[in-house]
Protein backbone atom coordinates (compact mmCIF):
# COMPACT_ATOMS: atom_id res chain seq x y z
CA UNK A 1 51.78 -42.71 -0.83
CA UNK A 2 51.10 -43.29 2.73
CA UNK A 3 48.20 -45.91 2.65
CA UNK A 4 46.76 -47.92 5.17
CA UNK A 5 44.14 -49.77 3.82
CA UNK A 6 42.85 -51.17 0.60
CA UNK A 7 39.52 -52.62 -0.09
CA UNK A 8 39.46 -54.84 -3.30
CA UNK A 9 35.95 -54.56 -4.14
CA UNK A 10 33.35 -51.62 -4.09
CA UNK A 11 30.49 -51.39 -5.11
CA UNK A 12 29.09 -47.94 -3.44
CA UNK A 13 31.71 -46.09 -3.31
CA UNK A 14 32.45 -44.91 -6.93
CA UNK A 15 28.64 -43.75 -8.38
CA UNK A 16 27.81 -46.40 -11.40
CA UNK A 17 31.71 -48.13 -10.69
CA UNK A 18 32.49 -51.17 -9.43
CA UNK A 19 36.24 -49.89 -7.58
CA UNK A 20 38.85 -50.43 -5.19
CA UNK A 21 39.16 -48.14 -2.55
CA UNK A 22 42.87 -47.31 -0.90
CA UNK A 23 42.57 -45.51 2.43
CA UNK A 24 45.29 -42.93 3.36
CA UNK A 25 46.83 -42.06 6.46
CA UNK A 26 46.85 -38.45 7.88
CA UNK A 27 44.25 -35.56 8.27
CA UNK A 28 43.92 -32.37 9.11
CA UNK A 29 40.88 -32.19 11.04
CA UNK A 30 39.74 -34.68 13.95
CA UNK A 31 35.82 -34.38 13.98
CA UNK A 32 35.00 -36.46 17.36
CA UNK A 33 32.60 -38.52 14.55
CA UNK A 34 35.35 -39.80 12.72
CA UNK A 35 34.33 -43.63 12.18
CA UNK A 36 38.43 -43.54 10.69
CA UNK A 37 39.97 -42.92 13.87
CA UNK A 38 42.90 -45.31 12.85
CA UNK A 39 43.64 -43.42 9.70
CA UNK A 40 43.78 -39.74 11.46
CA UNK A 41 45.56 -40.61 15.25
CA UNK A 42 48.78 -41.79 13.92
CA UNK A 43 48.49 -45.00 15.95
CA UNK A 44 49.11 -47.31 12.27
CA UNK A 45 52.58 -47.99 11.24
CA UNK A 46 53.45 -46.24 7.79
CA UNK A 47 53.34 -47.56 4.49
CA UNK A 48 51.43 -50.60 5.52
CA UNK A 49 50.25 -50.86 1.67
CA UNK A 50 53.28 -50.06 -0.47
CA UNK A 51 52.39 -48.42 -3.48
CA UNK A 52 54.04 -50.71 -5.16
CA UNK A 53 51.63 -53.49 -3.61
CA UNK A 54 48.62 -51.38 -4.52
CA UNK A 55 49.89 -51.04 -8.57
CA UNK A 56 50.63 -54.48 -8.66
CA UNK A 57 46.68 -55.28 -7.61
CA UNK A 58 44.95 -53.01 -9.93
CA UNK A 59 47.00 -54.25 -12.41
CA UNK A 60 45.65 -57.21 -12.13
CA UNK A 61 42.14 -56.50 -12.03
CA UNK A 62 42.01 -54.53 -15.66
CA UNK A 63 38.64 -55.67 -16.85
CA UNK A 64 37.07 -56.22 -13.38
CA UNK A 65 37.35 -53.10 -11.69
CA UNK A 66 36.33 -49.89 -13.39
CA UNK A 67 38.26 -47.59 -10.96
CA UNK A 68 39.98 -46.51 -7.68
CA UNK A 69 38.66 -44.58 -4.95
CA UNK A 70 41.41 -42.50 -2.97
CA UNK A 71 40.22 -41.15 0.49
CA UNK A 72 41.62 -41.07 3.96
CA UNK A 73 42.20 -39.67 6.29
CA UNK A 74 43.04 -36.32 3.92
CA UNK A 75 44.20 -37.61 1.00
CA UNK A 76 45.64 -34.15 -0.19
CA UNK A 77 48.30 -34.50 2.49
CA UNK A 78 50.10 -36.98 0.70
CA UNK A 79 53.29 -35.01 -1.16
CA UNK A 80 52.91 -37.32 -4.07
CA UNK A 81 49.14 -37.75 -4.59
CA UNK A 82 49.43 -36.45 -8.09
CA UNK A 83 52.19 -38.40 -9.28
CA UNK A 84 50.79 -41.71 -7.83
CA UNK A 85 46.99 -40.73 -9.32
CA UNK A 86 48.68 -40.55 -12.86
CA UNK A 87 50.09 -44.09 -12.46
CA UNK A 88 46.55 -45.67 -11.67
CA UNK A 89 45.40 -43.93 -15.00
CA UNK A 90 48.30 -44.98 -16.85
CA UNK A 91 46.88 -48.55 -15.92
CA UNK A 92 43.56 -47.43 -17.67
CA UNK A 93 41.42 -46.95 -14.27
CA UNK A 94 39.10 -44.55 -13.61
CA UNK A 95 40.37 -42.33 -10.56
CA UNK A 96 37.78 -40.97 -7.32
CA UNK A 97 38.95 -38.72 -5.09
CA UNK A 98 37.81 -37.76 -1.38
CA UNK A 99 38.69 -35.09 0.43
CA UNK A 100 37.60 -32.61 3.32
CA UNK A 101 38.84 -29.32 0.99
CA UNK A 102 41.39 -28.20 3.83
CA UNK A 103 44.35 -28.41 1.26
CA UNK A 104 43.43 -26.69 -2.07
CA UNK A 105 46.34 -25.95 -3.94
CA UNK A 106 47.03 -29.82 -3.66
CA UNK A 107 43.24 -30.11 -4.80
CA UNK A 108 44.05 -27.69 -7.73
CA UNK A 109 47.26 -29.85 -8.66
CA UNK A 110 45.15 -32.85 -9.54
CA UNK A 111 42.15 -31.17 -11.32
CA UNK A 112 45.05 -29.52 -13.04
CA UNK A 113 46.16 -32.46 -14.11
CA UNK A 114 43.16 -34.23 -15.12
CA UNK A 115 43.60 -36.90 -12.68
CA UNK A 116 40.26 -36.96 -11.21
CA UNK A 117 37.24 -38.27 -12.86
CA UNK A 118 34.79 -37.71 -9.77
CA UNK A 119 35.31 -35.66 -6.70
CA UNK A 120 33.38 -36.03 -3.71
CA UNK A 121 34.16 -33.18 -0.88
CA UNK A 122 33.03 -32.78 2.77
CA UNK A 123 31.52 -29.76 3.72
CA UNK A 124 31.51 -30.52 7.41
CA UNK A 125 29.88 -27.18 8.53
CA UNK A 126 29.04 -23.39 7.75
CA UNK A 127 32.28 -21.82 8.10
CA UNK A 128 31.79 -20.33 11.39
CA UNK A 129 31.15 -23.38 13.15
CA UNK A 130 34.62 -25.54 11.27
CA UNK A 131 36.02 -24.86 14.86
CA UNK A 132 33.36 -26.89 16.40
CA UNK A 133 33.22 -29.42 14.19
CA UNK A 134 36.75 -30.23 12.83
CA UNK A 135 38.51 -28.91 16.87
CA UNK A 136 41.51 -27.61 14.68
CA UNK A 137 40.60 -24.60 13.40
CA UNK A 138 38.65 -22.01 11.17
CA UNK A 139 39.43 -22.89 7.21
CA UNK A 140 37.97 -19.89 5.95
CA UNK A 141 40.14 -19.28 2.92
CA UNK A 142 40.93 -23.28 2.32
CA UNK A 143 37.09 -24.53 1.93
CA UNK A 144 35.75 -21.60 0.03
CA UNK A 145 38.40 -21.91 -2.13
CA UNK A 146 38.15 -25.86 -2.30
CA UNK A 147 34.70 -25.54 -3.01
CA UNK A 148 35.42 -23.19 -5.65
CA UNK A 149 37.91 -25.57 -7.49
CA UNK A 150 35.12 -28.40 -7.16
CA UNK A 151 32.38 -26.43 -8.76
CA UNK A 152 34.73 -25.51 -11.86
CA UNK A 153 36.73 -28.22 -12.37
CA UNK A 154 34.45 -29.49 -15.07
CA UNK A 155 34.55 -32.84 -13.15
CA UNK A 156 31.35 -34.88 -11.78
CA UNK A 157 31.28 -34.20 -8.06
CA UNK A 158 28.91 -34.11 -4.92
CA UNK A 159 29.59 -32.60 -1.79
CA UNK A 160 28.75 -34.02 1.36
CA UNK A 161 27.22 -33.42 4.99
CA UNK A 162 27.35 -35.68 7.87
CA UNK A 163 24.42 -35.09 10.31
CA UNK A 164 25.50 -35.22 13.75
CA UNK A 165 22.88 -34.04 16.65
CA UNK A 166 24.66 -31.59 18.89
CA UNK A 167 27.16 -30.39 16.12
CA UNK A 168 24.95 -29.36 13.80
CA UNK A 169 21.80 -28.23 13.48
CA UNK A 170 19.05 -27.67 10.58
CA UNK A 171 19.78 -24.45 9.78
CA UNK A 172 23.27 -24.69 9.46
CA UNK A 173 22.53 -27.37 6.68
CA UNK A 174 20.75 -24.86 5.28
CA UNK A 175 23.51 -22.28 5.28
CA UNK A 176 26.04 -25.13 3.65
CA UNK A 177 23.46 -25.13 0.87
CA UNK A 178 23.80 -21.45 0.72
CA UNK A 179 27.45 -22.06 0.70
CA UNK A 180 26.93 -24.68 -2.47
CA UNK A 181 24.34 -22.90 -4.04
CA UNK A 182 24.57 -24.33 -7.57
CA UNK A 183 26.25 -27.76 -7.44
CA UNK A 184 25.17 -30.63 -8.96
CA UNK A 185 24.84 -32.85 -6.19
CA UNK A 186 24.46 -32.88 -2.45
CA UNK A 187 24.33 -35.73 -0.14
CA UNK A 188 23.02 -35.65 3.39
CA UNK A 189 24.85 -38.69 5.37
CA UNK A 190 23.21 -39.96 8.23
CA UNK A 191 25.73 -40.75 11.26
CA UNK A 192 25.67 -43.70 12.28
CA UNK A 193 28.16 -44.32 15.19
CA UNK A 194 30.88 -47.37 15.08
CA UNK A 195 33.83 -46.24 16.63
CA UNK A 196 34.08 -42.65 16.49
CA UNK A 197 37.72 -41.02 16.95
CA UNK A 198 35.50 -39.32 20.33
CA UNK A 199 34.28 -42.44 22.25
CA UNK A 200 31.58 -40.26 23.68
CA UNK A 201 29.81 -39.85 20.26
CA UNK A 202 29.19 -43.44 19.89
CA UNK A 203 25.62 -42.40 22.06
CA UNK A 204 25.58 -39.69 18.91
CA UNK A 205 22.12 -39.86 16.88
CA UNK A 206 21.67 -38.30 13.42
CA UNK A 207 18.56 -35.99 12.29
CA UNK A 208 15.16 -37.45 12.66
CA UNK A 209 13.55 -38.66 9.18
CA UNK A 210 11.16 -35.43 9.61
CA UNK A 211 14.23 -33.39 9.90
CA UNK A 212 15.85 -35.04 6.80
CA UNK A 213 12.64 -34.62 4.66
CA UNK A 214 12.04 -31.32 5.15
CA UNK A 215 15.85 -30.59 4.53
CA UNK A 216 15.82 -32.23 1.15
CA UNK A 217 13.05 -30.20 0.22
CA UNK A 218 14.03 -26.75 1.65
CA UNK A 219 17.84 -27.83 -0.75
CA UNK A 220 15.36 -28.25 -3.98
CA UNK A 221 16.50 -25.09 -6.24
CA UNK A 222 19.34 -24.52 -4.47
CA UNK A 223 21.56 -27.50 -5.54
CA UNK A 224 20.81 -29.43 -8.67
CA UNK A 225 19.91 -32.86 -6.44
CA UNK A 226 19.90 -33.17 -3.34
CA UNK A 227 19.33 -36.68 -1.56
CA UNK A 228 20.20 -38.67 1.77
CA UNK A 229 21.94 -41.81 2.82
């Protein structure tokens, strides 16, 4: 495993967990919002966390930390993903998973498995505008089919929107919902710009508040809960 970062302590990352949270190198899109632009430009040295390093850690925090969050970058680009997931349950931890659904046969390998407890996947736009919004291409097998796996995998899961003026509009979070219709659990992020992987969105702005309301309501009935953050 390829990771880059690893924060120790979490308490919002995991719903109801207190976890750790390793960050992986790599992705497959590069949405000019990225507030990761480290993790996805290949401008960090590799393997600045060994695994072994990371193990070692949560090995020694049985009994404080109830889990580990994996996300990235695209975690599902790491070739041995599954294999390192198993040994952070073998140590008794609870396991989270991000990931932006662009690589679902290595999504399918972990549910699978059983190696994910929660799954939380970004659903970045309707499908005809993942051109726009990731600038690498269309994904209109891979997130259908991601989205699929999610909804069956018998795992707790949410899916996620960032809200970006200029990218995305109202009605396109309405078609996502569409696209979702019948999860559990949708979350509306608000952008809020840091250092985004474009420099020109840092003068980005997310929906307005009216915007967001009548969103959440318009989402009632289509997803089982729908709220914003």
């Amino acid at each position: 495993m390829d990771i880059a970062f690893l924060y120790r302590t979490s308490f919002i990352d995991y719903p109801g967990k207190i976890c750790a949270v390793a960050f992986t190198t790599g992705c497959t899109f590069r949405c000019p919002y990225c507030h990761n632009p480290e993790l996805v430009d290949g401008s960090l040295p590799p393997g600045m966390f060994p695994e072994e390093e990371v193990l070692s850690f949560l090995a020694g925090r049985r009994g404080k930390l109830d889990a580990l969050s994996i996300t990235g970058g695209e975690p599902c680009l790491q070739p041995d993903l599954a294999a390192f997931m198993k040994k952070v349950r073998d140590l008794g931890f609870l396991l989270k998973l991000d990931t932006n659904g662009s690589r679902p046969e290595a999504l399918a390998r972990v549910i699978d498995q059983g190696l994910a407890d929660y799954i939380a996947m970004d659903v970045k736009a309707p499908l005809g505008k993942y051109p726009l919004v990731s600038r690498t291409g269309s994904w209109e097998s891979e997130i259908p089919a991601s989205i699929a796996l999610v909804m069956g995998s018998g795992v707790p899961y949410e899916f996620r929107t960032t809200l970006v003026e200029g990218l995305l509009d109202p009605e396109d979070v309405r078609e996502i919902g569409e696209m979702i219709r019948g999860a559990r659990r949708y979350v509306l992020q608000r952008f809020v710009p840091s250092k985004p992987l474009d420099p020109s969105y840092a003068g980005a702005k997310t929906f307005g508040e009216g915007e967001i309301a009548s969103l959440l309501e318009d989402l009632r009935g289509v997803v089982g809960y729908c709220s914003a953050r």
